[in-house]
N, C-alpha and C. Protein backbone atom coordinates (compact mmCIF):
# COMPACT_ATOMS: atom_id res chain seq x y z
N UNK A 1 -53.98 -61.67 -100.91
CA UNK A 1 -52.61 -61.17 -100.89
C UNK A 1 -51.67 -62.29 -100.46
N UNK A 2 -51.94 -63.54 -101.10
CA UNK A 2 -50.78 -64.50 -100.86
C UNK A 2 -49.48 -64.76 -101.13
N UNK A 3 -49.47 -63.80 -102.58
CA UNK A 3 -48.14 -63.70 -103.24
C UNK A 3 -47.55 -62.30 -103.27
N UNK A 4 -46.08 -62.57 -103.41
CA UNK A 4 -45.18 -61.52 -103.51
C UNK A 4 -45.86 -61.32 -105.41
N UNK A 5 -45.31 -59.96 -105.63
CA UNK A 5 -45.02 -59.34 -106.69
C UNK A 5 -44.28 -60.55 -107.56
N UNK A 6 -43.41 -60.85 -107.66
CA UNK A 6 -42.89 -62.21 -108.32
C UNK A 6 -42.93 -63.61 -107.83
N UNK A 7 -44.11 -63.37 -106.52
CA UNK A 7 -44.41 -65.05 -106.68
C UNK A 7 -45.02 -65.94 -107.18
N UNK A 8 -45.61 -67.22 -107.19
CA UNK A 8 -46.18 -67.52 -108.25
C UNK A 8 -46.59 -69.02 -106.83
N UNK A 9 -47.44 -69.70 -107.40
CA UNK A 9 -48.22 -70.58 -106.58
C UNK A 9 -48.79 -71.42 -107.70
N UNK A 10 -48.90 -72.57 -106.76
CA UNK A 10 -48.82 -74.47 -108.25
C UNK A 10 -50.39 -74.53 -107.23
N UNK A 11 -50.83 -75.55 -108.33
CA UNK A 11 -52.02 -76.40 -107.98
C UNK A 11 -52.60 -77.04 -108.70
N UNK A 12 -52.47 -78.46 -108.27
CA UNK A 12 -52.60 -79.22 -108.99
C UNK A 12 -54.71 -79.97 -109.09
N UNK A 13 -54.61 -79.64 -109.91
CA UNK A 13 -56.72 -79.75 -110.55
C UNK A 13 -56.67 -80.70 -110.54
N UNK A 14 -58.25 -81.77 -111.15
CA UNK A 14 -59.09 -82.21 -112.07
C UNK A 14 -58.32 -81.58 -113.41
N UNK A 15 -60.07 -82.14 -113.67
CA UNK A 15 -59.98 -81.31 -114.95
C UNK A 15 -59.85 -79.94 -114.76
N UNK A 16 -59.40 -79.34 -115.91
CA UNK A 16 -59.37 -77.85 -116.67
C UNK A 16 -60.37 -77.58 -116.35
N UNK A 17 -59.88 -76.32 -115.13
CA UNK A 17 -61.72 -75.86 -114.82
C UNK A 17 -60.97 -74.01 -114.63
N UNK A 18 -62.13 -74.43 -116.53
CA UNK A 18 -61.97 -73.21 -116.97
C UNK A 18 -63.24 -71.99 -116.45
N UNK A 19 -64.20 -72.17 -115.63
CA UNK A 19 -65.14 -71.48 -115.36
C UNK A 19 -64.38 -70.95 -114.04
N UNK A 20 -63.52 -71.93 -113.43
CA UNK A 20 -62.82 -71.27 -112.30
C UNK A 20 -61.78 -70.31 -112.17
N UNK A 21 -61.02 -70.74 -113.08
CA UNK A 21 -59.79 -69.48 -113.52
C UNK A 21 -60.35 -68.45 -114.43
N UNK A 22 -61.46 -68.21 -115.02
CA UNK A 22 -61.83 -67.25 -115.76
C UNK A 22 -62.06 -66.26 -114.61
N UNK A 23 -62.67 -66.25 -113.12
CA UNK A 23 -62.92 -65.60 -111.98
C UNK A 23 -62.29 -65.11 -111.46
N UNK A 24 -60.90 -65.58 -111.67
CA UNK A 24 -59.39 -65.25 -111.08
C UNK A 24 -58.75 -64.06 -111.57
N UNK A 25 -58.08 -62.91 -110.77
CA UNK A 25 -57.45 -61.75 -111.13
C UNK A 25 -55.95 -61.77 -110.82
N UNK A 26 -55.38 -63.28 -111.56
CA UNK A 26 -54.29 -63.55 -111.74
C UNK A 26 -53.61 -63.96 -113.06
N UNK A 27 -52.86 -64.14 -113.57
CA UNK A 27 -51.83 -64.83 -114.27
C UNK A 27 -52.04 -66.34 -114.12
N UNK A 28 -52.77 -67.17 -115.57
CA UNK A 28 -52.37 -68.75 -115.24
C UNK A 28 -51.60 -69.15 -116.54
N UNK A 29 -51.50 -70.16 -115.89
CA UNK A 29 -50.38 -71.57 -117.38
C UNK A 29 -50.92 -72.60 -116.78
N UNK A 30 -51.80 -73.24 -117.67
CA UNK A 30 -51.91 -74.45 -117.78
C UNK A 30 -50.92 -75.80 -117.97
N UNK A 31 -51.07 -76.25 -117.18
CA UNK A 31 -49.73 -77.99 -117.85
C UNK A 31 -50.59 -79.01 -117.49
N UNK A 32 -50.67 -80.26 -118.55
CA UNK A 32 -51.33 -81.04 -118.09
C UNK A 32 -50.49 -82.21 -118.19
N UNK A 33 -50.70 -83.08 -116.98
CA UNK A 33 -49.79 -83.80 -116.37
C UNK A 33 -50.83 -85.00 -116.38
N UNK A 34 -49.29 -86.24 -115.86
CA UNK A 34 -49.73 -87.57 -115.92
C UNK A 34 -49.56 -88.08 -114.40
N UNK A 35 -50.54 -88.57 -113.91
CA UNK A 35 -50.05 -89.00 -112.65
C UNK A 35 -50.04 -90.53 -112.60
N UNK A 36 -48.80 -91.26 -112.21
CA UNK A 36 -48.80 -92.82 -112.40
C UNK A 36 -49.63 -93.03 -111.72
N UNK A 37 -50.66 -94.11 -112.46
CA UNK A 37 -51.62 -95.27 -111.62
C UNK A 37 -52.93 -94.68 -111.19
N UNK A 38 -53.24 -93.46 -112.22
CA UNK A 38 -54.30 -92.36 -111.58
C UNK A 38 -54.92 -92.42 -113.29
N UNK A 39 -55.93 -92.75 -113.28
CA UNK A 39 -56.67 -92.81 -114.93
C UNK A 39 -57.48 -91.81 -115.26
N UNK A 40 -57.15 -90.44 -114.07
CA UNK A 40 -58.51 -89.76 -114.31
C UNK A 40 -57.59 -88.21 -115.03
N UNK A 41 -57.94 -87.51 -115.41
CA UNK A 41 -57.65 -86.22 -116.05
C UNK A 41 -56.98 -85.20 -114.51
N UNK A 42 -55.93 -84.42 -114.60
CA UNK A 42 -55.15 -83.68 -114.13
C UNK A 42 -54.09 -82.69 -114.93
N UNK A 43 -54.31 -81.91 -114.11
CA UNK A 43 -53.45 -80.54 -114.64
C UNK A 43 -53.05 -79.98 -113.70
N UNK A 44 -51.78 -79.12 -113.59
CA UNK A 44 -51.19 -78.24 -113.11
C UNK A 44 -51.40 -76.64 -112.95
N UNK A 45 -51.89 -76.17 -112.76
CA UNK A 45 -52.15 -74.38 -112.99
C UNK A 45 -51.05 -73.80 -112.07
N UNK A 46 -50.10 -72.72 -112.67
CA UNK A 46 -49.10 -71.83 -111.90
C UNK A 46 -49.99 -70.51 -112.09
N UNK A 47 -50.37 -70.03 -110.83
CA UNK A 47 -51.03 -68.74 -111.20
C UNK A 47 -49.76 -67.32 -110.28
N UNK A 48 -50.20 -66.62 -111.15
CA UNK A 48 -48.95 -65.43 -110.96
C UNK A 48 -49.76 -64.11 -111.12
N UNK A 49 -49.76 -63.35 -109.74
CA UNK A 49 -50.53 -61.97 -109.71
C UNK A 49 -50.11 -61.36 -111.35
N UNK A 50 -51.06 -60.53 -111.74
CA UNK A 50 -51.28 -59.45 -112.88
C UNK A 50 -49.92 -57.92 -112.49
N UNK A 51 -49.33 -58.30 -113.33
CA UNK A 51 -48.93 -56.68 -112.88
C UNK A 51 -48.79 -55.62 -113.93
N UNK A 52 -49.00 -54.33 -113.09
CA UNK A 52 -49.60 -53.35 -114.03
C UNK A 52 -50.62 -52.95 -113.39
């Protein structure tokens, strides 16, 4: 219960770890991002409770 009804929470990954958000009983969006001077794979996930 971390989020409000319209809140929403960032976190920034690795890789796309899709075995992890498949577990999740939230709302995600993927963004995949560049981080200067960092050569390795990163993404963004905004996850946002389900409502309904």
């Amino acid at each position: 219960h971390l989020l409000s009804p319209n809140g929403v929470l960032l976190a920034m990954k690795g890789q796309i770890p899709e075995a992890e958000l498949a577990e999740m009983n939230t709302h995600t969006t993927l963004i995949k991002i560049n981080v200067p001077e960092v050569e390795a794979e990163r993404c963004l996930v905004r996850l946002s409770p389900k409502l309904g």
